[in-house]
N, C-alpha and C. Protein backbone atom coordinates (compact mmCIF):
# COMPACT_ATOMS: atom_id res chain seq x y z
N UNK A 1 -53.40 -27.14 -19.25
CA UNK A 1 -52.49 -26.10 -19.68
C UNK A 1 -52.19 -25.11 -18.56
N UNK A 2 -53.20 -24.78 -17.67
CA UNK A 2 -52.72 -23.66 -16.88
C UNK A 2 -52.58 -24.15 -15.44
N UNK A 3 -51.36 -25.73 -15.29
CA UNK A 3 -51.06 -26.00 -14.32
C UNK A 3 -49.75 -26.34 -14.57
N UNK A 4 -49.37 -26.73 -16.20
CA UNK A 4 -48.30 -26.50 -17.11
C UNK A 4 -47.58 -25.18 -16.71
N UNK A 5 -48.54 -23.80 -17.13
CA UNK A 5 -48.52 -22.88 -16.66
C UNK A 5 -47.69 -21.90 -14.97
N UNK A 6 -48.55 -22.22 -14.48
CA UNK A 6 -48.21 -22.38 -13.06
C UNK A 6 -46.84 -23.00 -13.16
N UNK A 7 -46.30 -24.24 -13.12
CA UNK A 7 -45.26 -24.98 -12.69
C UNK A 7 -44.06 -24.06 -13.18
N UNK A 8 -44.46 -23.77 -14.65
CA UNK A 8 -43.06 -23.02 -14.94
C UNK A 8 -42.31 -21.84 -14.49
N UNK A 9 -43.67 -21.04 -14.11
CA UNK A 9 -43.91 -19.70 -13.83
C UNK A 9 -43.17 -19.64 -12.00
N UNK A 10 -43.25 -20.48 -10.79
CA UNK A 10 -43.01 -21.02 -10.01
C UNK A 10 -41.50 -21.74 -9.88
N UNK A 11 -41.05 -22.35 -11.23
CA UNK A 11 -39.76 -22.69 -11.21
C UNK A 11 -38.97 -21.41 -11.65
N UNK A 12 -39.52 -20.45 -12.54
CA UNK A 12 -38.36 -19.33 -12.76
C UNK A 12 -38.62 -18.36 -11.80
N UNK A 13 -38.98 -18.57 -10.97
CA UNK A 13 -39.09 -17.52 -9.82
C UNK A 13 -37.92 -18.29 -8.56
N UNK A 14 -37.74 -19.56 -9.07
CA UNK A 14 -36.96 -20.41 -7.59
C UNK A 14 -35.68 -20.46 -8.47
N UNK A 15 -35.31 -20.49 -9.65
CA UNK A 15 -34.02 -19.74 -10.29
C UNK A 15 -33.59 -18.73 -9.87
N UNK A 16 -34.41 -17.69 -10.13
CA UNK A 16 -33.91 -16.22 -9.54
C UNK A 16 -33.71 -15.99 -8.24
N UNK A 17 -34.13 -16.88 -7.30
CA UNK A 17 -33.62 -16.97 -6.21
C UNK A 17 -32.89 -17.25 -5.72
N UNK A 18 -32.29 -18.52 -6.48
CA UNK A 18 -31.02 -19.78 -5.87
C UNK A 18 -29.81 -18.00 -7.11
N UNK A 19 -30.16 -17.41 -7.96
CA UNK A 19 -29.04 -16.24 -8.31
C UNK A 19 -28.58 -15.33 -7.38
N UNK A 20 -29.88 -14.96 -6.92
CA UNK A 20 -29.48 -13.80 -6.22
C UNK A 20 -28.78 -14.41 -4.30
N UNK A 21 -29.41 -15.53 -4.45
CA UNK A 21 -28.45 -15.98 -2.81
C UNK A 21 -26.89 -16.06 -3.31
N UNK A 22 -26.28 -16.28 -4.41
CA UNK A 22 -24.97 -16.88 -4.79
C UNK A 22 -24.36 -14.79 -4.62
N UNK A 23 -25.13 -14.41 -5.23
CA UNK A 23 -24.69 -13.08 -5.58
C UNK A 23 -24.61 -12.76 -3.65
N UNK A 24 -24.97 -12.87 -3.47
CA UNK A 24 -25.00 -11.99 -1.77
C UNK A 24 -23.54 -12.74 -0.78
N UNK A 25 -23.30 -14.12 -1.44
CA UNK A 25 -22.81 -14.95 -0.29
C UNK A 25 -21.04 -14.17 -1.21
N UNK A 26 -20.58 -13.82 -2.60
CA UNK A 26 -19.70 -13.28 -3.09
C UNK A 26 -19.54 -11.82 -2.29
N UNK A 27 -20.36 -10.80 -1.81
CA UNK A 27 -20.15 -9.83 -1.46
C UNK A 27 -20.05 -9.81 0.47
N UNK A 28 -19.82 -10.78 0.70
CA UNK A 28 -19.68 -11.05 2.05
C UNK A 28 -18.43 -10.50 2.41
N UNK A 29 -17.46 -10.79 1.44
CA UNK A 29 -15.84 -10.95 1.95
C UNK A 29 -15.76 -9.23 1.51
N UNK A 30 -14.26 -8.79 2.53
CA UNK A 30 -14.04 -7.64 2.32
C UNK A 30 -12.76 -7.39 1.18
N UNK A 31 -13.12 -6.61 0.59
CA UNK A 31 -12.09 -6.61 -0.96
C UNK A 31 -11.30 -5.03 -0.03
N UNK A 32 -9.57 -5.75 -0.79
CA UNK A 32 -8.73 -5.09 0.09
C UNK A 32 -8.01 -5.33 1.40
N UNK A 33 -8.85 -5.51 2.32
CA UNK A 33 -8.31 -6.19 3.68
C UNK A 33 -7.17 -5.10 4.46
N UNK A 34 -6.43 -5.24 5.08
CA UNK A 34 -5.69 -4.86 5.59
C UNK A 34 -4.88 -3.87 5.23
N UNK A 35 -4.24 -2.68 5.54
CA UNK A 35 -3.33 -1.93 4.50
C UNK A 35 -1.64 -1.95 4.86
N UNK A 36 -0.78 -2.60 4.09
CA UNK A 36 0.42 -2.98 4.79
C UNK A 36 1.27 -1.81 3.82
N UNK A 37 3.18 -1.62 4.13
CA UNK A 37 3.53 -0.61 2.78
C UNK A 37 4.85 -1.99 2.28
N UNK A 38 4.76 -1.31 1.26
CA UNK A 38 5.25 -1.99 -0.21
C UNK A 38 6.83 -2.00 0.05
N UNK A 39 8.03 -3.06 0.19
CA UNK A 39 9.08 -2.90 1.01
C UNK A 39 9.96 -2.31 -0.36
N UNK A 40 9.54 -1.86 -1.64
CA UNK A 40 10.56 -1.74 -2.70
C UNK A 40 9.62 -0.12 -2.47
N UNK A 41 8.73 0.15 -2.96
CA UNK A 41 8.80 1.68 -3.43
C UNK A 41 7.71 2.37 -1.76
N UNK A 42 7.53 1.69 -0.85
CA UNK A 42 7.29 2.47 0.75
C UNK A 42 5.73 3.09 0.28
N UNK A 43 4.74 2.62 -0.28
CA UNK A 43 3.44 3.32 -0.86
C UNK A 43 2.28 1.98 -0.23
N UNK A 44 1.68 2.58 0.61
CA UNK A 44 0.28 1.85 1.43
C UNK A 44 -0.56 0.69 0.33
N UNK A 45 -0.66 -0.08 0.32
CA UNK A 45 -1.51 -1.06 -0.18
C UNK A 45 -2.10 -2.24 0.17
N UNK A 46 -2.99 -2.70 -0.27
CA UNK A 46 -4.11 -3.96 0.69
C UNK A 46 -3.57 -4.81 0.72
N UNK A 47 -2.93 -5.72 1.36
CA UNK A 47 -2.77 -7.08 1.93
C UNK A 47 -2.63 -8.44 0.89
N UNK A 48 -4.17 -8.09 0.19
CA UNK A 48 -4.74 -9.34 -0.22
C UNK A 48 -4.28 -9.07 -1.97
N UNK A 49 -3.66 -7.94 -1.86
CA UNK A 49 -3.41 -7.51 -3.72
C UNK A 49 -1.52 -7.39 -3.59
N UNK A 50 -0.89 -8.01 -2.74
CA UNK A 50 0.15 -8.14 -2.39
C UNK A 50 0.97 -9.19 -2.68
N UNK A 51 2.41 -9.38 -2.93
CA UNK A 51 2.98 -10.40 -3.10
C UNK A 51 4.08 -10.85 -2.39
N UNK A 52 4.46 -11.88 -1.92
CA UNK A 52 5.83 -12.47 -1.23
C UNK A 52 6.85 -12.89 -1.67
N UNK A 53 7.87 -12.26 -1.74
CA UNK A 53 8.96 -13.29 -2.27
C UNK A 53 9.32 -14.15 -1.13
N UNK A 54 9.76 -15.32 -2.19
CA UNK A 54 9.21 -16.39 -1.75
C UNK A 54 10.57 -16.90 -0.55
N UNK A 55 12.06 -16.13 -0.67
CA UNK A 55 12.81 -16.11 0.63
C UNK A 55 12.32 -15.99 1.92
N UNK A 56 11.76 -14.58 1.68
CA UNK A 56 11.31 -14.21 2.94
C UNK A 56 9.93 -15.05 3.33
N UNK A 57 8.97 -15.33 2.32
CA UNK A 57 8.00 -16.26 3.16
C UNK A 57 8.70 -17.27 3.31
N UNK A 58 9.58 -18.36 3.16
CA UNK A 58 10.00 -19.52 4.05
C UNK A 58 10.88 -19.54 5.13
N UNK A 59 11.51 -18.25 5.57
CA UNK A 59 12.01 -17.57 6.66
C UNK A 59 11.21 -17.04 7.64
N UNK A 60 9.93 -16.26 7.05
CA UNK A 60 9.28 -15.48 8.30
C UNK A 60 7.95 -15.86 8.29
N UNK A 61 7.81 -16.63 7.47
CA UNK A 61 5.91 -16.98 7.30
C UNK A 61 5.10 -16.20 6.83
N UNK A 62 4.18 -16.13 7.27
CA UNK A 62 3.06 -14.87 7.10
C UNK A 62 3.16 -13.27 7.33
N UNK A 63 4.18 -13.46 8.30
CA UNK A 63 5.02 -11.83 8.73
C UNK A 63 6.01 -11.65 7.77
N UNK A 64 5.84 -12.09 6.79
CA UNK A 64 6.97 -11.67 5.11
C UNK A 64 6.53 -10.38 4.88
N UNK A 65 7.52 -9.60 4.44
CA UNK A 65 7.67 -8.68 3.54
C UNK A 65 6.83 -8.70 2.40
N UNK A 66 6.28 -7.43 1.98
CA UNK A 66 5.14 -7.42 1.12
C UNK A 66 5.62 -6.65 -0.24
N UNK A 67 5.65 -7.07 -1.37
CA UNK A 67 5.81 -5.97 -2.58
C UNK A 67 4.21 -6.17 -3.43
N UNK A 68 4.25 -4.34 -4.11
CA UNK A 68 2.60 -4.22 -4.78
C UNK A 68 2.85 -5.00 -6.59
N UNK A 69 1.79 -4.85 -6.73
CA UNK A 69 1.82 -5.93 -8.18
C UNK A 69 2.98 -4.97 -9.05
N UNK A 70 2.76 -3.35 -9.03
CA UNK A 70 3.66 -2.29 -9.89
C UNK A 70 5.33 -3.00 -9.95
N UNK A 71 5.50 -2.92 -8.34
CA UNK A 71 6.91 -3.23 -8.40
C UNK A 71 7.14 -4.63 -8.53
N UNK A 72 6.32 -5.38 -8.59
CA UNK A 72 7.01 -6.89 -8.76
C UNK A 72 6.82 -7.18 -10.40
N UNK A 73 5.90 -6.57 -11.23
CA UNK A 73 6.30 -6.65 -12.45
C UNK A 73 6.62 -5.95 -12.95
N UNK A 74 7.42 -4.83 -12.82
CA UNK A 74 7.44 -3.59 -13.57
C UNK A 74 8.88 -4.01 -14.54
N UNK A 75 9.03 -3.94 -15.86
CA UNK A 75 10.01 -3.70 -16.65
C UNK A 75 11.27 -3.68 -16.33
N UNK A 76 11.33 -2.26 -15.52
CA UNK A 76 12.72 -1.44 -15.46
C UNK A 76 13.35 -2.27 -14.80
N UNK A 77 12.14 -1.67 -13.45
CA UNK A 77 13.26 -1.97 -12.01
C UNK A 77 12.34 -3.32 -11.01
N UNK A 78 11.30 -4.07 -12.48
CA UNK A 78 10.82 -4.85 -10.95
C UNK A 78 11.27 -5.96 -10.31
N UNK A 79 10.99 -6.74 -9.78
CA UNK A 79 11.29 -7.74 -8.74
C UNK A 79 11.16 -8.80 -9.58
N UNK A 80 10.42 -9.33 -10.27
CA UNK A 80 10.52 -10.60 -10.95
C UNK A 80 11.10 -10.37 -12.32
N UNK A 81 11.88 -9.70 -12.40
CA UNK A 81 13.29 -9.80 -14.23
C UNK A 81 13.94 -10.72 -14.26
N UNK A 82 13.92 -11.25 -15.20
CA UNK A 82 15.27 -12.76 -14.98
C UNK A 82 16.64 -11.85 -15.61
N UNK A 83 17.74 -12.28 -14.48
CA UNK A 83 19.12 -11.75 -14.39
C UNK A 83 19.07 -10.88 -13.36
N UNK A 84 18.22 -10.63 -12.51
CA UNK A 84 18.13 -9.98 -11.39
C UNK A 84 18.43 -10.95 -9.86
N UNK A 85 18.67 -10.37 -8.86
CA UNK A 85 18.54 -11.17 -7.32
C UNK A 85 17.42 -10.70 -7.05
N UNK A 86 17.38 -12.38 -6.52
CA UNK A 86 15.38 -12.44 -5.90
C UNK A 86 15.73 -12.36 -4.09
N UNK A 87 16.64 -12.01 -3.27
CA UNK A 87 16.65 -11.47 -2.37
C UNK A 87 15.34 -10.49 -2.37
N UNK A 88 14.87 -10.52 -1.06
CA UNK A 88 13.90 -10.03 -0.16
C UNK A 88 14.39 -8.45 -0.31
N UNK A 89 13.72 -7.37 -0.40
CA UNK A 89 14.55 -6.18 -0.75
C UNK A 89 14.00 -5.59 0.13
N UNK A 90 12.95 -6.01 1.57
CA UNK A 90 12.75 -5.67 2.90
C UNK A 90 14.03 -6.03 3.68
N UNK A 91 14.06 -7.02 3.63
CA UNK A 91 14.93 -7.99 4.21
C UNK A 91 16.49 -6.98 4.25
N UNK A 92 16.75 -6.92 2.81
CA UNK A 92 18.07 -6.06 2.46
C UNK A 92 18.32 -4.68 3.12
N UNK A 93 16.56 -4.28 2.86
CA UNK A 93 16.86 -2.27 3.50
C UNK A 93 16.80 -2.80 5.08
N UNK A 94 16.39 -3.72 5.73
CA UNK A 94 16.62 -3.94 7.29
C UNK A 94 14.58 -3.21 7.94
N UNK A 95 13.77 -3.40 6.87
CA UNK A 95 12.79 -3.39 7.09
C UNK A 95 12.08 -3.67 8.36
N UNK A 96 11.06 -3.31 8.79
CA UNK A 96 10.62 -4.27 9.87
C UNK A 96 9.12 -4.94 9.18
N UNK A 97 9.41 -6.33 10.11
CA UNK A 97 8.02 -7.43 9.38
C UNK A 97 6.63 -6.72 9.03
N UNK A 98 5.98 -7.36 8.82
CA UNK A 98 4.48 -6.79 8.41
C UNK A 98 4.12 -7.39 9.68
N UNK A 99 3.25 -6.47 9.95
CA UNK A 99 2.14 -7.22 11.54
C UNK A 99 0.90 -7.85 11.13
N UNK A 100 0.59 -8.75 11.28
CA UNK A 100 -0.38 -10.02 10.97
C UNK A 100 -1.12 -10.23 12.42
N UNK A 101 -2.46 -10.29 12.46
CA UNK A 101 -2.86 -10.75 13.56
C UNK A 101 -2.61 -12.26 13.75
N UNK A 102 -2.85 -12.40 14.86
CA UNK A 102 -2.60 -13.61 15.14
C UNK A 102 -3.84 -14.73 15.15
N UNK A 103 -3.16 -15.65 14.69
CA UNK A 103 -4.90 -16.60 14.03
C UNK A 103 -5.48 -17.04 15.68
N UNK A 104 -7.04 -16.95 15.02
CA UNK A 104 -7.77 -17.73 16.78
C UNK A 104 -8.06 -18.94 16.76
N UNK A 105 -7.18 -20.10 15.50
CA UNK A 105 -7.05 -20.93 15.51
C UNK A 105 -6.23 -21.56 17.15
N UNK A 106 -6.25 -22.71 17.52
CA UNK A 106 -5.48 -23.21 18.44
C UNK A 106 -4.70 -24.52 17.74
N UNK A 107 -3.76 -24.28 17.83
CA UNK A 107 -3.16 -25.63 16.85
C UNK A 107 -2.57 -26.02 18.03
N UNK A 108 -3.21 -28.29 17.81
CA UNK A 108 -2.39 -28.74 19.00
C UNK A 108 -1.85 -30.08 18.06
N UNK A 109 -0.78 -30.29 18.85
CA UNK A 109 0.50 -31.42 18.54
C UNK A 109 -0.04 -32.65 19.41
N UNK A 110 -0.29 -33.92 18.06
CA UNK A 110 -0.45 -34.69 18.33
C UNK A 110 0.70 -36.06 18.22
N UNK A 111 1.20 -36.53 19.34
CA UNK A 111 2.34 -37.24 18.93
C UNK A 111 2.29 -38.55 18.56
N UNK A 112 2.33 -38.69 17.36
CA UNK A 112 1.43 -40.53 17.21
C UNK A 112 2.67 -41.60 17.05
N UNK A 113 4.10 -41.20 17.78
CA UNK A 113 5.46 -42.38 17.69
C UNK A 113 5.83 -42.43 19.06
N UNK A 114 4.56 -42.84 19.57
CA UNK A 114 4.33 -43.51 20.88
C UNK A 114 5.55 -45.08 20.93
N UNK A 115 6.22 -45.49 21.81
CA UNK A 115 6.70 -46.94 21.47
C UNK A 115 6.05 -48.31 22.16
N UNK A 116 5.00 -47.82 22.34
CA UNK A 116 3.94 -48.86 23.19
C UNK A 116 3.17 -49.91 22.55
């Protein structure tokens, strides 16, 4: 009985462990990120709580124009109403891009329509 004991006592201690590593590896990342402004109402907001219409990201990439969750759903006046233009409304006021660092990825081109 008191090796029964032991074993269990030993496994809920290696539970609470494998919890609390999951919990630590979630608080790694930084909530918020970057602070860019909002191209419909000009008010500072994080990056990562941001949205693209989707013109301007297949025009400018990652340097798209940013709107906050308020103005892209809002009722009145927001950005996603059907019967509205989904034009870029950075794009329209003559905005300038969002600055994005640049990745420290190295991307290389591999040409595999060799005729050999």
């Amino acid at each position: 009985m008191k090796k029964t004991l032991k074993k269990r006592i030993t496994a809920r201690k290696c539970r609470k462990s494998r919890k609390s590593r999951k919990i630590r590896k979630t608080r790694r990342y930084k909530r918020g990120g970057t602070q860019v402004k909002c191209c419909m109402c000009e008010k500072t907001i994080a990056i990562n709580g941001s949205l693209q219409p989707r013109v301007c990201l297949e025009k400018h990439g990652s340097a798209s124009h940013r709107i906050c969750q308020d103005c892209w759903w809002n009722a009145e006046y927001g950005f996603a109403r059907e019967g509205v233009s989904h034009e870029c409304p950075g794009c329209k006021k003559g905005m300038p891009l969002t600055l994005v660092k640049p990745s420290t990825k190295i991307n290389t081109i591999i040409d595999l329509t060799d005729d050999a």
